[in-house]
Structures are given as C-alpha cells and as structure tokens.
C-alpha atoms as a PDB file:
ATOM      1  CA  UNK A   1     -19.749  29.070  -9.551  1.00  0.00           C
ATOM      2  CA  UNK A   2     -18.210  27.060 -12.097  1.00  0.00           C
ATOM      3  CA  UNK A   3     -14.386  26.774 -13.449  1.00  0.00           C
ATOM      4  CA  UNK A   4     -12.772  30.022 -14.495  1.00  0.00           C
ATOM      5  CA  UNK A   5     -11.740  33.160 -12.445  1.00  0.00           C
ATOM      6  CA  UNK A   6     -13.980  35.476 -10.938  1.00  0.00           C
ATOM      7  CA  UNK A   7     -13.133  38.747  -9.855  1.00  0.00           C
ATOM      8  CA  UNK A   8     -15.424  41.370  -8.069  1.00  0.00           C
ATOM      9  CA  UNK A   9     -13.709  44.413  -8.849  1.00  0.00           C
ATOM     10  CA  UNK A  10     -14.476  48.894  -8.948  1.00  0.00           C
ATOM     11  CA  UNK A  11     -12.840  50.483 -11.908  1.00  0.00           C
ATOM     12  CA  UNK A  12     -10.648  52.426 -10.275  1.00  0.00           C
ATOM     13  CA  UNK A  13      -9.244  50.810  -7.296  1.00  0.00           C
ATOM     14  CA  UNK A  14      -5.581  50.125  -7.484  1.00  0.00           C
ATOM     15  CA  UNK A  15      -5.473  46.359  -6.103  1.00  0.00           C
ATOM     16  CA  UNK A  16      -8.195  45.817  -9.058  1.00  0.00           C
ATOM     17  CA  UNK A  17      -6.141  47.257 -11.292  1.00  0.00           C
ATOM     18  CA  UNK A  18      -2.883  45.286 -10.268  1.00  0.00           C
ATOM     19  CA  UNK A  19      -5.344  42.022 -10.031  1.00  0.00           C
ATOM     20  CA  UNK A  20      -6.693  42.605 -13.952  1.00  0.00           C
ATOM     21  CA  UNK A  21      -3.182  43.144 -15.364  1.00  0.00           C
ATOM     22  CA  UNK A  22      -1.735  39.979 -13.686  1.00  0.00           C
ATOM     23  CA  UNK A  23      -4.380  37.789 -15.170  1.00  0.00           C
ATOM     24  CA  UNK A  24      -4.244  39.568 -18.745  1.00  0.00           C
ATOM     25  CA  UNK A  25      -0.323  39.376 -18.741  1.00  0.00           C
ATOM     26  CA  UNK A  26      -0.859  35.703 -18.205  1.00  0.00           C
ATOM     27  CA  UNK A  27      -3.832  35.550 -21.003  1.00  0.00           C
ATOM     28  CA  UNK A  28      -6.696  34.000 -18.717  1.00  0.00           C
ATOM     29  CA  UNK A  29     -10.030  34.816 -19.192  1.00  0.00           C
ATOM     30  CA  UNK A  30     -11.818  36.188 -16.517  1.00  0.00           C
ATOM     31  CA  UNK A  31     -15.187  37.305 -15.574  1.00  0.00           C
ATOM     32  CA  UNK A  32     -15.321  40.724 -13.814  1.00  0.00           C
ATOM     33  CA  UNK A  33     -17.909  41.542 -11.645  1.00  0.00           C
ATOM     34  CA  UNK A  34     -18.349  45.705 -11.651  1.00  0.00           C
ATOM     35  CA  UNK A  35     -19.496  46.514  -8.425  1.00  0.00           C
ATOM     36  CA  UNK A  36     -18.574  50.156  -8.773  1.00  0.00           C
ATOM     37  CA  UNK A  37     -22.610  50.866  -8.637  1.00  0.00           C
ATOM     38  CA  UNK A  38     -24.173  47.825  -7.952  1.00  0.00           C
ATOM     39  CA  UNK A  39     -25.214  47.676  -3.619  1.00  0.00           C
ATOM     40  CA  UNK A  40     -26.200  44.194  -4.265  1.00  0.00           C
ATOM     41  CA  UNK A  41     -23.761  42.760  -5.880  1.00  0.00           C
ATOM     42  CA  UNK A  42     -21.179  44.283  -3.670  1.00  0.00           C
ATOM     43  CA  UNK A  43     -23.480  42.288  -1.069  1.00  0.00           C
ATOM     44  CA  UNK A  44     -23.600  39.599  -2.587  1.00  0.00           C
ATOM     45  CA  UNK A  45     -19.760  39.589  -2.874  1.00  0.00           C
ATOM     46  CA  UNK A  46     -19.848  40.122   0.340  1.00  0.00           C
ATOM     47  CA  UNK A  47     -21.947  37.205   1.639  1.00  0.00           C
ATOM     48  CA  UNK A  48     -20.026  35.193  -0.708  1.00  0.00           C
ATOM     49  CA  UNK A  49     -16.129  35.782   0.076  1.00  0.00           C
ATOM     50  CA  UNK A  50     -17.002  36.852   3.874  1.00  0.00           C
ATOM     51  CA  UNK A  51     -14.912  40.378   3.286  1.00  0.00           C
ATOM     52  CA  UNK A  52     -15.732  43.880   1.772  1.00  0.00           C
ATOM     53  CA  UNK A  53     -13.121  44.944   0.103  1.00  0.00           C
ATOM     54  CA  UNK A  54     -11.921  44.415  -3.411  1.00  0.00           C
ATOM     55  CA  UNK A  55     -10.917  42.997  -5.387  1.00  0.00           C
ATOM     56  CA  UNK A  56     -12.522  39.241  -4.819  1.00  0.00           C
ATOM     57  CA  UNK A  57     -11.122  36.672  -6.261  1.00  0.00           C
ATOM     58  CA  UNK A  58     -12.723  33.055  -7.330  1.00  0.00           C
ATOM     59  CA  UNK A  59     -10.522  30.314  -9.149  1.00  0.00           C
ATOM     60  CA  UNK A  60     -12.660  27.767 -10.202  1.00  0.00           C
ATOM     61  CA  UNK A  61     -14.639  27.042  -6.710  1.00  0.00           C
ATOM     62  CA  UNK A  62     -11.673  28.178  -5.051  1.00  0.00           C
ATOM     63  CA  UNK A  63     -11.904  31.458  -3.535  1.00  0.00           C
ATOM     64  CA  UNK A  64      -8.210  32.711  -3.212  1.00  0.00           C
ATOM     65  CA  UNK A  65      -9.105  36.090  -1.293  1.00  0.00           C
ATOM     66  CA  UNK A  66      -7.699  39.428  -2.715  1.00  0.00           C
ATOM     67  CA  UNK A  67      -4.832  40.901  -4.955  1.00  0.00           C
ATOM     68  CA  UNK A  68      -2.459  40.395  -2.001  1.00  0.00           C
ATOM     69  CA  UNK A  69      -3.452  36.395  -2.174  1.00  0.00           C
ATOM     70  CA  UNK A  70      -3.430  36.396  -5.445  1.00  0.00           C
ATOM     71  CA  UNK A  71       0.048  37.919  -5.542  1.00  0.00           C
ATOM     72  CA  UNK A  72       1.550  35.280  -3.078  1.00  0.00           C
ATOM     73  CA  UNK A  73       0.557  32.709  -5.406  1.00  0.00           C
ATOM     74  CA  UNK A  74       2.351  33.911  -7.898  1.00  0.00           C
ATOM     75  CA  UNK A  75       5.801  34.812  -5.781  1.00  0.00           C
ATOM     76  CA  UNK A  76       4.923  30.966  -4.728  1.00  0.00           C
ATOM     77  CA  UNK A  77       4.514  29.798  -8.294  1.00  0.00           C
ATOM     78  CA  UNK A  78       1.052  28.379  -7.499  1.00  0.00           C
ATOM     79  CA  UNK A  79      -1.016  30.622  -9.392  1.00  0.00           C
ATOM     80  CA  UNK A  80      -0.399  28.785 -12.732  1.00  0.00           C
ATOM     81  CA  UNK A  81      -1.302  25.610 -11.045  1.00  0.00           C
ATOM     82  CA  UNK A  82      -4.279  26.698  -9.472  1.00  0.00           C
ATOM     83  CA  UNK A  83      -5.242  28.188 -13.086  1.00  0.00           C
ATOM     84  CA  UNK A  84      -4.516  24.958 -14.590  1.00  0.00           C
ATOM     85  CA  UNK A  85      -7.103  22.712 -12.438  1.00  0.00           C
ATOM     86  CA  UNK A  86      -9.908  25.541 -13.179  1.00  0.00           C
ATOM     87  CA  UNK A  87      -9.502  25.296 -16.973  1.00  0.00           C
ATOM     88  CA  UNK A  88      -8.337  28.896 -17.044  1.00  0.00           C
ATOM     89  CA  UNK A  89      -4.789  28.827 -17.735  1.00  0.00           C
ATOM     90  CA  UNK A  90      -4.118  30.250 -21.686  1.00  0.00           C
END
C-alpha cells in the first residue's frame, strides 16, 4: 500500500459511518474498500490488519486500527500529522 488512507468499511455500520465523516469533514481523500459482499476482501482485510471488524484503517503504510484509533488521534491532535506525512491531508 502506498500513501493515502485506506479504509475497509460495510455501508451501514455505524463506526464506518463515524470513520467516513471524520475524514470528509477534514477533506482527505480516501479509498474505501466495500466489503459489505466481498468474503475475500473481508479476508484479505483480515490477513492484513490482524482483526475482523470494521472499519480498517491504513494511513499511508501505517495501519492505525479502527474508528476508536482513529478517534484518539484526533482527541490527541495526531491525526492531522499522521495525514500530513501520507500526503493525504487537504
């Protein structure tokens, strides 16, 4: 994986959701990965991040974990840092 953020996401789930808005309120670009219907790619997300659940988030090579990670940056005021060194900051 290269710079950027890269979430593995379902449409509905509320973490997803809360993960999405965060990164569009701060106007980064993100790729999501649906894997809503997709066994493999929820496998693959799997194998990659060593967890199930979703959301997964990549920034950059960085893999920060879920919304709840992704959340602490913020309250830390990392996030925008950590956006900044991956090229995906707006």
């Amino acid at each position: 994986m290269s710079q950027g953020v890269t979430l593995y996401t379902t449409q509905f789930c509320p973490y997803c959701v809360r993960a999405r808005n965060l990164l569009d309120h701060k106007g980064v670009a993100y790729e999501d990965i649906a894997v809503d219907h997709d066994p493999q790619l929820r496998r693959e997300m799997a194998m990659r991040a060593g967890r199930n659940t979703v959301p997964q988030i990549w920034i950059g090579e960085q893999h920060i974990g879920g919304c709840d990670e992704m959340m602490m940056l913020e309250r830390q005021g990392r996030l925008d840092e950590l956006l900044a060194q991956a090229g995906a900051s707006s």
